[in-house]
PDB file of N, CA and C in Angstrom:
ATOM      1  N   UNK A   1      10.453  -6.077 -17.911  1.00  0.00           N
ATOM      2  CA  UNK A   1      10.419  -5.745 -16.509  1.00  0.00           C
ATOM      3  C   UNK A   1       9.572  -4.479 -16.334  1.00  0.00           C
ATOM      4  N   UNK A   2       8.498  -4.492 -15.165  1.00  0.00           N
ATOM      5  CA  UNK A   2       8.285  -3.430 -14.748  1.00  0.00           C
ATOM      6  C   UNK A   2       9.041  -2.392 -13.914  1.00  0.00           C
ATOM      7  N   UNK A   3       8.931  -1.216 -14.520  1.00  0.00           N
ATOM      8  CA  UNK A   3       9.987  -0.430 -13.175  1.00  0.00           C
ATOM      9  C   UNK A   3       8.848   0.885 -13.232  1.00  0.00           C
ATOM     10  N   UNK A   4       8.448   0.841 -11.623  1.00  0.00           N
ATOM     11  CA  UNK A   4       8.098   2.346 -11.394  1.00  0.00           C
ATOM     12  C   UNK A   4       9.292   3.326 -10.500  1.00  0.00           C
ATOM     13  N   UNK A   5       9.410   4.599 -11.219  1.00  0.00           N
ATOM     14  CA  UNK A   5       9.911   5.443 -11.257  1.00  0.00           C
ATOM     15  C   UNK A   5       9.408   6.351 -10.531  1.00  0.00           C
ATOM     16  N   UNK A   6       9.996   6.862  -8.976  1.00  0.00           N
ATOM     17  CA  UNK A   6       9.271   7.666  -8.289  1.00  0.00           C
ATOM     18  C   UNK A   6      10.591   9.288  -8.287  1.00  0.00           C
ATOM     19  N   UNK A   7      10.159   9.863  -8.832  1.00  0.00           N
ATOM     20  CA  UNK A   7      10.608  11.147  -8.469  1.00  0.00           C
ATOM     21  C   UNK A   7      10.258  12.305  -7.519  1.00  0.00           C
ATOM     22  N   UNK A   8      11.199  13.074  -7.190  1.00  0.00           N
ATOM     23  CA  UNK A   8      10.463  14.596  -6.392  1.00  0.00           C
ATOM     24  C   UNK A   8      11.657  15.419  -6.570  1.00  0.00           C
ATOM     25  N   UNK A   9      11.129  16.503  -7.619  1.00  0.00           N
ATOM     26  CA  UNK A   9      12.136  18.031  -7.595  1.00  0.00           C
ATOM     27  C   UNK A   9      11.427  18.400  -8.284  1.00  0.00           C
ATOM     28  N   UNK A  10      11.668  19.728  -7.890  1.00  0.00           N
ATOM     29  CA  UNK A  10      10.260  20.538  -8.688  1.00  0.00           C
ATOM     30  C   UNK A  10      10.803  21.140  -9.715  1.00  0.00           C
ATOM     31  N   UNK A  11      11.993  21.408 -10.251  1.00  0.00           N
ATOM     32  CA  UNK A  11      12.467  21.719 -11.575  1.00  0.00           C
ATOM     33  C   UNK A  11      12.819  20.829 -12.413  1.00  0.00           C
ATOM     34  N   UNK A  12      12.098  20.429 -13.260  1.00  0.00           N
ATOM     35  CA  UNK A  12      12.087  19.473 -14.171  1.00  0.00           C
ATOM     36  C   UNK A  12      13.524  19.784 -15.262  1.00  0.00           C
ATOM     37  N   UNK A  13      14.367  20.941 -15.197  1.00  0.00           N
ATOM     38  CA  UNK A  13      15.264  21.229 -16.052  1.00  0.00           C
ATOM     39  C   UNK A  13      16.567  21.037 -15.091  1.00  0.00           C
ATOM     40  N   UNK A  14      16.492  20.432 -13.555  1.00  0.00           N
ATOM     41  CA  UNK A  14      17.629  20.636 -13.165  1.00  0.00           C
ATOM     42  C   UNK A  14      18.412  19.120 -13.240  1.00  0.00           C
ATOM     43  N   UNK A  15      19.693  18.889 -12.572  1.00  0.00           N
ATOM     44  CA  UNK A  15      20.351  17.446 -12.815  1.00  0.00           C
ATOM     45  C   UNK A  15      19.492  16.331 -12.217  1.00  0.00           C
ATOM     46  N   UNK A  16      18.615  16.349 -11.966  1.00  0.00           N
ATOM     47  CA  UNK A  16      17.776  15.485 -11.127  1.00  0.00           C
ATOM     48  C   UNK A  16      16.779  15.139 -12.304  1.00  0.00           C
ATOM     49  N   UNK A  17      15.892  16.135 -13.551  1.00  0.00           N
ATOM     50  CA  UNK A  17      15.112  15.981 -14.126  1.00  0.00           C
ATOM     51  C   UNK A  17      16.243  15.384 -15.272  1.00  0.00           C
ATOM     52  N   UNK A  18      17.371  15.859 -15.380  1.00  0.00           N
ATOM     53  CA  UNK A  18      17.974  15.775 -16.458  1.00  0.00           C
ATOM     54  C   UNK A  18      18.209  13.722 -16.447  1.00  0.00           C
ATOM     55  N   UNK A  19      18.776  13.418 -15.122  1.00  0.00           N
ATOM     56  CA  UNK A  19      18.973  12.157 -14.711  1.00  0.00           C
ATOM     57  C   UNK A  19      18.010  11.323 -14.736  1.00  0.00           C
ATOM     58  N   UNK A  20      16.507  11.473 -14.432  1.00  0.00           N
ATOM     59  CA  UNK A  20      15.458  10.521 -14.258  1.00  0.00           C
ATOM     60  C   UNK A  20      15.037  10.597 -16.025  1.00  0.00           C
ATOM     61  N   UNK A  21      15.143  11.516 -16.910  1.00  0.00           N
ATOM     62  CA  UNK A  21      14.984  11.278 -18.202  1.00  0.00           C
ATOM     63  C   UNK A  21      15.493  10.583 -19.022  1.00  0.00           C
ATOM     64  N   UNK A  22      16.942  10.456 -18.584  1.00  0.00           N
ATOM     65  CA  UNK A  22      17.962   9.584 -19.361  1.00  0.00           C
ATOM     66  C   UNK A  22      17.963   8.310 -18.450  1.00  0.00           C
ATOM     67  N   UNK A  23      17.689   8.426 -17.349  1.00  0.00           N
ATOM     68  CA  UNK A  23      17.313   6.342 -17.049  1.00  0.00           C
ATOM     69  C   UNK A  23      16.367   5.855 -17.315  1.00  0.00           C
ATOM     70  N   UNK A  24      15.026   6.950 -17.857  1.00  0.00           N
ATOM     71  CA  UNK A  24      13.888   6.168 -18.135  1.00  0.00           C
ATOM     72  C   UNK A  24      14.045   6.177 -19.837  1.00  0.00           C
ATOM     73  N   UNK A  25      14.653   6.796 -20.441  1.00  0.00           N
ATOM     74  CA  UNK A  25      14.790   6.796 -21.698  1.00  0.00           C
ATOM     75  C   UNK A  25      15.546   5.171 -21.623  1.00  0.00           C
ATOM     76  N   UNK A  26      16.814   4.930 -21.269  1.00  0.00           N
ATOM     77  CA  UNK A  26      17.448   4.267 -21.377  1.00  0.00           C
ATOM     78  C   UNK A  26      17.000   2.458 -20.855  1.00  0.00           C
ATOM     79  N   UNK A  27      16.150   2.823 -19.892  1.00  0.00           N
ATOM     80  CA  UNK A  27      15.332   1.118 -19.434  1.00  0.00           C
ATOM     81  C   UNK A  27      14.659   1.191 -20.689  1.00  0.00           C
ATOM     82  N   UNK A  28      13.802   2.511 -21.098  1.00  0.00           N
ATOM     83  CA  UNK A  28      12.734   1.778 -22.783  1.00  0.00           C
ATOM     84  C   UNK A  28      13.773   1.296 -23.643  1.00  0.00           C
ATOM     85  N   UNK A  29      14.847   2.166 -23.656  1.00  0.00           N
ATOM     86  CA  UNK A  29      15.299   1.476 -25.017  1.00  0.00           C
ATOM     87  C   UNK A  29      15.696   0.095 -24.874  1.00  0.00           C
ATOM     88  N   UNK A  30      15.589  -0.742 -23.613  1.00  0.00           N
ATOM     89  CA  UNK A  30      16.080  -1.645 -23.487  1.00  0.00           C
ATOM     90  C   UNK A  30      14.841  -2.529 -23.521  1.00  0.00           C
ATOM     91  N   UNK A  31      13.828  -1.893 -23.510  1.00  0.00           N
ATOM     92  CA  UNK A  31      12.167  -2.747 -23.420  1.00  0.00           C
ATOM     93  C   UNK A  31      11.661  -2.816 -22.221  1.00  0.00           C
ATOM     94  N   UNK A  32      11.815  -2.345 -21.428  1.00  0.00           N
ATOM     95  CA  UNK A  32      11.179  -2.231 -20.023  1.00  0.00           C
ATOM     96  C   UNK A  32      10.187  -1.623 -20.383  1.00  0.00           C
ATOM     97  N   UNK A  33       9.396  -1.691 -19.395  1.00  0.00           N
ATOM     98  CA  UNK A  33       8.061  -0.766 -19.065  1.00  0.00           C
ATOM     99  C   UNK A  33       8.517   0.413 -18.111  1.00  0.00           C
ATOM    100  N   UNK A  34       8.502   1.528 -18.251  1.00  0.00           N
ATOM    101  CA  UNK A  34       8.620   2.254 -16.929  1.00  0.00           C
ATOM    102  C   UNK A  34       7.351   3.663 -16.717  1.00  0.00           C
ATOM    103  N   UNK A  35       6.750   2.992 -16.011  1.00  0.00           N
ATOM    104  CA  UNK A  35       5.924   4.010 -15.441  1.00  0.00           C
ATOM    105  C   UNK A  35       6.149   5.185 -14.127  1.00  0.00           C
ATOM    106  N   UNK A  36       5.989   6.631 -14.415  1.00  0.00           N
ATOM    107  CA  UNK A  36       6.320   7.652 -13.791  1.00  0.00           C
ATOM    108  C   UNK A  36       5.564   7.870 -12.274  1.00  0.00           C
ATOM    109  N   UNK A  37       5.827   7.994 -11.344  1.00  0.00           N
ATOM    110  CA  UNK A  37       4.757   9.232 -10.322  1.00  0.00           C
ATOM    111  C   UNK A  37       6.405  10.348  -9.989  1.00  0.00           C
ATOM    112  N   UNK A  38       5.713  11.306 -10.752  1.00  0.00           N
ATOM    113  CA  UNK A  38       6.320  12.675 -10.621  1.00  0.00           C
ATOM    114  C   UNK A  38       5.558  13.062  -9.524  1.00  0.00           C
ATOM    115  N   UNK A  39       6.175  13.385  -8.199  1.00  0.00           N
ATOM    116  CA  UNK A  39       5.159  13.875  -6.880  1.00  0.00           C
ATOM    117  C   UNK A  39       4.958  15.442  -6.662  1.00  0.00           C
ATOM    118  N   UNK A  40       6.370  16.491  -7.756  1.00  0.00           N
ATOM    119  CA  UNK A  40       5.655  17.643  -7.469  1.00  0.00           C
ATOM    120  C   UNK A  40       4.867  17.704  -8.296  1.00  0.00           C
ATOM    121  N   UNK A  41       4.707  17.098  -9.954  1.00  0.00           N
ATOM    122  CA  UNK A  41       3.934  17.077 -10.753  1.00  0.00           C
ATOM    123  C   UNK A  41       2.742  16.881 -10.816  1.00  0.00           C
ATOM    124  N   UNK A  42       2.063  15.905  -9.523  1.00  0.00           N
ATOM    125  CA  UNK A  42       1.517  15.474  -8.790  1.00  0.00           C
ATOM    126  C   UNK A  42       0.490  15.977  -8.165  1.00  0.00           C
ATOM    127  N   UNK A  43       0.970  17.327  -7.479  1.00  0.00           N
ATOM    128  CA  UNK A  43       1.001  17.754  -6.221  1.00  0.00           C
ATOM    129  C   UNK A  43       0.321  17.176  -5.263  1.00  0.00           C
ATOM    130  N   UNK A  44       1.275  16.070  -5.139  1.00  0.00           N
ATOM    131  CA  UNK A  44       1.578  14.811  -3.772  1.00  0.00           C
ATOM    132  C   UNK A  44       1.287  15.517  -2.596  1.00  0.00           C
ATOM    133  N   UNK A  45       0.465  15.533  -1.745  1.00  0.00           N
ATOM    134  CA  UNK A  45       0.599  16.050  -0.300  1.00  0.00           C
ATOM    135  C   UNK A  45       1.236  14.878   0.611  1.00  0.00           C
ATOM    136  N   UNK A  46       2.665  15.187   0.804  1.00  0.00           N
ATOM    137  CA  UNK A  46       3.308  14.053   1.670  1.00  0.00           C
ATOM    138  C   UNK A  46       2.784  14.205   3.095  1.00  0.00           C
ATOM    139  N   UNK A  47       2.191  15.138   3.743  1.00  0.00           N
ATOM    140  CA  UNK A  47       1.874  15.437   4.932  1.00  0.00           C
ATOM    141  C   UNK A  47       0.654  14.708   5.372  1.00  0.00           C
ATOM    142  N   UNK A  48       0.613  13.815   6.755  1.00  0.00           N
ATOM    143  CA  UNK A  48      -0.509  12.977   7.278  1.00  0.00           C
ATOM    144  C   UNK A  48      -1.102  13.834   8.235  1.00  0.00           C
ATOM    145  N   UNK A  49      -2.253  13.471   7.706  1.00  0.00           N
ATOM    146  CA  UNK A  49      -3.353  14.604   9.175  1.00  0.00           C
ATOM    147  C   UNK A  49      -4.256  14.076   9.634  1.00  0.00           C
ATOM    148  N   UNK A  50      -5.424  14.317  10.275  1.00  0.00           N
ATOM    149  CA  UNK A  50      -6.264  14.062  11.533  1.00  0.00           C
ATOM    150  C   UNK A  50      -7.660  13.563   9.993  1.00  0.00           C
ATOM    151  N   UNK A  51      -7.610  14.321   9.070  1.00  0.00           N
ATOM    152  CA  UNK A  51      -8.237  14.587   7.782  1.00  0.00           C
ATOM    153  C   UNK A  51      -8.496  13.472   7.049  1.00  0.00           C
ATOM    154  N   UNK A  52      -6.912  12.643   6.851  1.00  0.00           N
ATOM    155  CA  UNK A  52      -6.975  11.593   5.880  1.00  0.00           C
ATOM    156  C   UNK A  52      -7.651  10.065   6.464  1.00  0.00           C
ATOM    157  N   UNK A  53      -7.726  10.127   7.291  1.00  0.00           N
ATOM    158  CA  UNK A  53      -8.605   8.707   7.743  1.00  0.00           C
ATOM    159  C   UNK A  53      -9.511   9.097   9.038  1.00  0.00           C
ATOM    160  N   UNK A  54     -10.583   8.285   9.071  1.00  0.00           N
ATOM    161  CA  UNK A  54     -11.758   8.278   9.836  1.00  0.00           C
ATOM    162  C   UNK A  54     -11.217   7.676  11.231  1.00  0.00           C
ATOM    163  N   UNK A  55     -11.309   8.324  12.633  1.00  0.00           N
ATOM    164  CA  UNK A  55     -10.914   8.126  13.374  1.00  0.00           C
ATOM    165  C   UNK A  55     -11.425   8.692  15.050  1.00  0.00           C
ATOM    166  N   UNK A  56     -11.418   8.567  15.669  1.00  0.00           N
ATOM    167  CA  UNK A  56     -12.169   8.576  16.949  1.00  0.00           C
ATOM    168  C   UNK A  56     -11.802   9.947  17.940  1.00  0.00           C
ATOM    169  N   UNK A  57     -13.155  11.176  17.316  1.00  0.00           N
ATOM    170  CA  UNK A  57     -12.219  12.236  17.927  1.00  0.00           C
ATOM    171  C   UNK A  57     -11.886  12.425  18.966  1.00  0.00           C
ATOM    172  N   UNK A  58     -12.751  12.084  19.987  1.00  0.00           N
ATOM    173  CA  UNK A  58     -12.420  11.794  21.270  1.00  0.00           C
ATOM    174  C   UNK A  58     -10.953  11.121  21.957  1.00  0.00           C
ATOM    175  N   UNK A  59     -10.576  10.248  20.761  1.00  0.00           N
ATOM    176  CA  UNK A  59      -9.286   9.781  21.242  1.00  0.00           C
ATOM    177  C   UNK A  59      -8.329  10.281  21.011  1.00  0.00           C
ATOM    178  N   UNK A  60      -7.252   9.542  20.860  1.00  0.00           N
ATOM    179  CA  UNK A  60      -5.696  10.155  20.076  1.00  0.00           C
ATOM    180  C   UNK A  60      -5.525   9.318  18.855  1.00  0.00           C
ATOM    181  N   UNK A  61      -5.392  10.433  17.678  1.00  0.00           N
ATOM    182  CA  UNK A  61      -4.890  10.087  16.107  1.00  0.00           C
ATOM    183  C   UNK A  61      -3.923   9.071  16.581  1.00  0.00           C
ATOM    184  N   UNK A  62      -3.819   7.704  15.866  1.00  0.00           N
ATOM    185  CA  UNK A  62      -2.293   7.117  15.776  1.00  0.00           C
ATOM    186  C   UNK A  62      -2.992   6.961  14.255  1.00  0.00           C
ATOM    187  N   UNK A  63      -1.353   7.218  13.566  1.00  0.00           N
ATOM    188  CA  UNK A  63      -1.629   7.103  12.221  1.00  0.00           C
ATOM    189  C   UNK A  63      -1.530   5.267  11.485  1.00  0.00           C
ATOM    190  N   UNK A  64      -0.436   4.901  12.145  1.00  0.00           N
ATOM    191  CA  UNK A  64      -0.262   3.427  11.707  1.00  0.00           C
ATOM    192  C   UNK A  64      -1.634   2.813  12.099  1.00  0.00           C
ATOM    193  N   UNK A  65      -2.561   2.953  13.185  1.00  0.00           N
ATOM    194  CA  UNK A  65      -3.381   2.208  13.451  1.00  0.00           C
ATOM    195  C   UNK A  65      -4.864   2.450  12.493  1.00  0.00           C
ATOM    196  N   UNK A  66      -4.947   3.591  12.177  1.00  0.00           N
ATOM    197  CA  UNK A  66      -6.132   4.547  11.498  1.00  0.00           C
ATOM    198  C   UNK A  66      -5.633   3.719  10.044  1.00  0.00           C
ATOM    199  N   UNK A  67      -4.282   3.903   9.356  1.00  0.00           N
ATOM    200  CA  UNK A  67      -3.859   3.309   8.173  1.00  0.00           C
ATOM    201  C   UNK A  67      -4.262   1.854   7.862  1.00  0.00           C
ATOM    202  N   UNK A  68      -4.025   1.232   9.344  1.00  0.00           N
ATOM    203  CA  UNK A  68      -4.242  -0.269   8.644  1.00  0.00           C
ATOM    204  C   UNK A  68      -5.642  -0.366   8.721  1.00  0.00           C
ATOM    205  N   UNK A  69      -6.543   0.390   9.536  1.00  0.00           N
ATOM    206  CA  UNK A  69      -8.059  -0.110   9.661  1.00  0.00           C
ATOM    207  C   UNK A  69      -8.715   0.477   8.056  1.00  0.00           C
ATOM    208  N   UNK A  70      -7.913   1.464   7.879  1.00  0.00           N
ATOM    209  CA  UNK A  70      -8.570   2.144   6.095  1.00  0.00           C
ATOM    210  C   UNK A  70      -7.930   1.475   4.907  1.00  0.00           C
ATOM    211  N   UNK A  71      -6.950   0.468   5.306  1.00  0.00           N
ATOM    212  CA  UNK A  71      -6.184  -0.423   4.368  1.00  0.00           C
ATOM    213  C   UNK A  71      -7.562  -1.943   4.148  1.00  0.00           C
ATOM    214  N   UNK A  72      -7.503  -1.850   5.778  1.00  0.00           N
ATOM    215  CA  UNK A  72      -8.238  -3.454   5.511  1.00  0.00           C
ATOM    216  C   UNK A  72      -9.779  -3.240   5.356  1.00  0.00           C
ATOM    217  N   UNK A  73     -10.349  -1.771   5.308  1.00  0.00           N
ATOM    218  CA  UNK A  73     -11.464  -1.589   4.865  1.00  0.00           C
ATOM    219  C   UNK A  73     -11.905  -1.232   3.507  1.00  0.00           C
ATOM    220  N   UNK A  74     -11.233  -1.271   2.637  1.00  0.00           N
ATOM    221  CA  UNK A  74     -10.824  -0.428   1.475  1.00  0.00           C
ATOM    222  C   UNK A  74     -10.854   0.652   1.670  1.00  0.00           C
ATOM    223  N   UNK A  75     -10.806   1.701   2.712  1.00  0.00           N
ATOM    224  CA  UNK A  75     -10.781   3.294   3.157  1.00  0.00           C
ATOM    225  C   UNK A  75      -9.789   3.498   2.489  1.00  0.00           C
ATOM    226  N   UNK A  76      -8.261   3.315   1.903  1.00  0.00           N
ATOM    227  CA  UNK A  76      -7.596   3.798   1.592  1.00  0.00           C
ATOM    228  C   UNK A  76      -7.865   5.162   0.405  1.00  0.00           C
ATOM    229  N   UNK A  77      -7.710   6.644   0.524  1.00  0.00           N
ATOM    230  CA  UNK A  77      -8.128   7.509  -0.821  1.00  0.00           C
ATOM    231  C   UNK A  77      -6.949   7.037  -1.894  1.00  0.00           C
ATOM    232  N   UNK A  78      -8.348   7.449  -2.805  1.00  0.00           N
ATOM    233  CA  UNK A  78      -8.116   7.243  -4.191  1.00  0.00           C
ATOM    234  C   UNK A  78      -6.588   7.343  -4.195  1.00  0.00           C
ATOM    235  N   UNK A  79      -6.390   8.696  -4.365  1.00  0.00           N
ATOM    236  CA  UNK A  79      -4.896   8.753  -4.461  1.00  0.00           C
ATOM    237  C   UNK A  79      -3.849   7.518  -4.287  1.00  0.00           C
ATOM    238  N   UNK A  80      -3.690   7.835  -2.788  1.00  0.00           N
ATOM    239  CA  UNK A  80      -3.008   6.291  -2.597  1.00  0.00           C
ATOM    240  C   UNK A  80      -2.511   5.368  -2.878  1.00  0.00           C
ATOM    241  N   UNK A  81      -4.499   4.777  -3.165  1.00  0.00           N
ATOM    242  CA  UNK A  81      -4.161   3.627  -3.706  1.00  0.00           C
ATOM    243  C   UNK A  81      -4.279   3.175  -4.787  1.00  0.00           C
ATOM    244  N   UNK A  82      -3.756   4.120  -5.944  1.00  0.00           N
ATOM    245  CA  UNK A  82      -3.325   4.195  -6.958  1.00  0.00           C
ATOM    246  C   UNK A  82      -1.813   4.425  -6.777  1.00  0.00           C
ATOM    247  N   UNK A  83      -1.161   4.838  -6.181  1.00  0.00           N
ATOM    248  CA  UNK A  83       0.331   4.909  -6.219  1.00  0.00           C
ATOM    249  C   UNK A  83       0.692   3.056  -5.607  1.00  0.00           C
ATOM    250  N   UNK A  84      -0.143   2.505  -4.619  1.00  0.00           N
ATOM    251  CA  UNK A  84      -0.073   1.432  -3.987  1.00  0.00           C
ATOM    252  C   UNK A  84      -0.227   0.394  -5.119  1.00  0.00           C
ATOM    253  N   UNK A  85      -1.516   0.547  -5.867  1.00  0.00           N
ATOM    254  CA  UNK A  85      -0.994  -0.349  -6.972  1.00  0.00           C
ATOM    255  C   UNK A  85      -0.016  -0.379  -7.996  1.00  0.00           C
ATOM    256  N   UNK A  86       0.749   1.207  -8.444  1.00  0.00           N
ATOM    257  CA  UNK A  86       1.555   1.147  -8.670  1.00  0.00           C
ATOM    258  C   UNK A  86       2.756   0.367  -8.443  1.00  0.00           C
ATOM    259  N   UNK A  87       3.126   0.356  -6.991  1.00  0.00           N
ATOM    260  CA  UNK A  87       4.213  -0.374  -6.163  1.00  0.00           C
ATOM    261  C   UNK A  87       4.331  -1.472  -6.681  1.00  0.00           C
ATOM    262  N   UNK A  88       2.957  -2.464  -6.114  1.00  0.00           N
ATOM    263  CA  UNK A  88       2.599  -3.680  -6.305  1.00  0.00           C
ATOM    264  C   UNK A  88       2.773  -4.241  -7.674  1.00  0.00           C
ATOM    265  N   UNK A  89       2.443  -3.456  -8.757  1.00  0.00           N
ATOM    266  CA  UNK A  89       3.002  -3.976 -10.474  1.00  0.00           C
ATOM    267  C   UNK A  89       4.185  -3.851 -10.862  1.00  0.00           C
ATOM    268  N   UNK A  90       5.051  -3.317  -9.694  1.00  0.00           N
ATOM    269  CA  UNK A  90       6.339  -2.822 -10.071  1.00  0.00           C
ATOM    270  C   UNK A  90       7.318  -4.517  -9.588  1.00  0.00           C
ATOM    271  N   UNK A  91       8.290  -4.457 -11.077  1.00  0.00           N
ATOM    272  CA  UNK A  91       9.339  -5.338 -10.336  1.00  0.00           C
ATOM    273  C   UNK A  91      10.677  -4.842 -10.047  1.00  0.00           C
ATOM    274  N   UNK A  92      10.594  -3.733 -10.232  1.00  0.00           N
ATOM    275  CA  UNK A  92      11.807  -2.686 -10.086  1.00  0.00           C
ATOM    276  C   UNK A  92      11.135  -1.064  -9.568  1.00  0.00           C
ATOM    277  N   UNK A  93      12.028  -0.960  -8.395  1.00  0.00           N
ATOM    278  CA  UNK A  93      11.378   0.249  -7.799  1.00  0.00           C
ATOM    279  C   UNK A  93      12.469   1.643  -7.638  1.00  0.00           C
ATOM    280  N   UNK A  94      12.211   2.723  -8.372  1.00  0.00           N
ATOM    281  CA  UNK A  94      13.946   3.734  -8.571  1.00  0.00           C
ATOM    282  C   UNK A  94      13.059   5.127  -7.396  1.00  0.00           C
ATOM    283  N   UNK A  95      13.421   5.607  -6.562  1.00  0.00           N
ATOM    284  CA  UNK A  95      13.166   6.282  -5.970  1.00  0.00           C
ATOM    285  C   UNK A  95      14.281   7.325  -6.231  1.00  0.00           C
ATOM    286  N   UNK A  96      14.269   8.792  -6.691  1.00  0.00           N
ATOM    287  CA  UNK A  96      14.838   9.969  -7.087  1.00  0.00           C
ATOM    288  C   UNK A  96      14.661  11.211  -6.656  1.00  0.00           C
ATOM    289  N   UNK A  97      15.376  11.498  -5.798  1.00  0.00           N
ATOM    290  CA  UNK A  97      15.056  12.589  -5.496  1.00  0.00           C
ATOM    291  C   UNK A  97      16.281  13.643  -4.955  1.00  0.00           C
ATOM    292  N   UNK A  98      16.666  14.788  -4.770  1.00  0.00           N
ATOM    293  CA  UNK A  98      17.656  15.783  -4.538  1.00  0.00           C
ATOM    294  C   UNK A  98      18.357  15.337  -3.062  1.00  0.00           C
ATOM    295  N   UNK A  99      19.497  15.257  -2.740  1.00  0.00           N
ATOM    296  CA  UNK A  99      20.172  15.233  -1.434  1.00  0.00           C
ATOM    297  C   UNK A  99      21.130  15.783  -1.352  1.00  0.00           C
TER     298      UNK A  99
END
């Protein structure tokens, strides 16, 4: 099985780093595949701006609409859509993060 593994805490020594080590230890030992995106490791910019897609200054930013026209153009950045193919190879998806 594929499993991508999405984390976010920026101390890799706290119960959060301690927890995503021992489930990804524990899917290998079982033979899984598990591939990482560490997002502070990363440094993921979760924040959407006027910046990330090509868009009509004159008008008003909508982000869903700017997204799908840079989706169906291949505009999507690099970044992205490398985490996007990530998703897509994944048959198991663990999202981790502090609450």
């Amino acid at each position: 099985m594929n499993v991508l593994w999405i984390q976010a805490h920026p101390e890799p020594r706290s119960l959060n780093g301690f927890l995503a080590a021992e489930g990804q230890r524990a899917l290998r030992e079982e033979g899984h595949e598990v591939v990482v995106s560490d997002l502070y490791e990363m440094g993921w910019n979760p924040v959407v701006g006027t910046g990330d897609y090509a868009h009509d200054p004159a008008g008003r930013f909508q982000v869903a609409t700017a997204a799908r026209r840079a989706h169906a153009n291949g505009e999507v950045a690099p970044d992205i859509r490398a985490e996007q193919e990530k998703i897509d190879r994944a048959d198991v998806l663990v999202v981790q993060f502090p609450l």
